[in-house]
C-alpha atoms as a PDB file:
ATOM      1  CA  UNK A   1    -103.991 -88.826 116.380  1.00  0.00           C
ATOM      2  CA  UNK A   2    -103.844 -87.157 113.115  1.00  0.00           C
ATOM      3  CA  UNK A   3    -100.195 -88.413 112.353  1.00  0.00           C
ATOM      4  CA  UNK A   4    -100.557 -91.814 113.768  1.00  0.00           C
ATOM      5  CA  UNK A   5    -103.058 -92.169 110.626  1.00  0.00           C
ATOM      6  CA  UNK A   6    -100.583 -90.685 108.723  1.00  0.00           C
ATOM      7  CA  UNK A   7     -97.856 -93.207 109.561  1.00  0.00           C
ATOM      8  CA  UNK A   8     -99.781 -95.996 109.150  1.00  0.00           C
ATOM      9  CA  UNK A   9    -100.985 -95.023 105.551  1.00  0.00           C
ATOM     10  CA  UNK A  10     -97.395 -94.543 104.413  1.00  0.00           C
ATOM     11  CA  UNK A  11     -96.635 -98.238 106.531  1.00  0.00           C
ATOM     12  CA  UNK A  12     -98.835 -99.563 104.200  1.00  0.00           C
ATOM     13  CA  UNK A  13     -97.545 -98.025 101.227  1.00  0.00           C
ATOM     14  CA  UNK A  14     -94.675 -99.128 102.378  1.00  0.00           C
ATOM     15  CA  UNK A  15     -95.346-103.042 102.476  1.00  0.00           C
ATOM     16  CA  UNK A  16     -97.247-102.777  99.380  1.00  0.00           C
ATOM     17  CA  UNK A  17     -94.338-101.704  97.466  1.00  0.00           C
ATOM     18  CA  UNK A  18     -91.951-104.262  99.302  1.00  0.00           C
ATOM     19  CA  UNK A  19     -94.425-107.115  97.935  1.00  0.00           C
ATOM     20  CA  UNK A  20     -94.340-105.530  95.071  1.00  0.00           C
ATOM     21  CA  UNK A  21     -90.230-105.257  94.695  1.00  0.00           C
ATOM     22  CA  UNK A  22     -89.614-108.868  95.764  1.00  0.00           C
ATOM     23  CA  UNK A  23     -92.161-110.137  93.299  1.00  0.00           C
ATOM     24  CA  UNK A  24     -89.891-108.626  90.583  1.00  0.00           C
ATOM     25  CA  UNK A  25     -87.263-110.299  91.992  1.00  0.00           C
ATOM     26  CA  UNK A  26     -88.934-113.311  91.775  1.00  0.00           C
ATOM     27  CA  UNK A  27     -89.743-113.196  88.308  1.00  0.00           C
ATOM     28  CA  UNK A  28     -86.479-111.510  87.457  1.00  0.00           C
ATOM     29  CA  UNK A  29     -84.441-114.823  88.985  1.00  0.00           C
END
């Protein structure tokens, strides 16, 4: 249970800083 929380905290850190990337890109183009 424990790492199922785990992995979906860092999944969401994870889309979070996608967004984040391809809005520099977007502003960078």
């Amino acid at each position: 249970m424990r790492s199922i929380l785990l992995f979906y905290e860092l999944n969401q850190k994870l889309t979070k800083w996608q967004i984040e990337v391809s809005r520099n890109n977007d502003t960078s183009v």
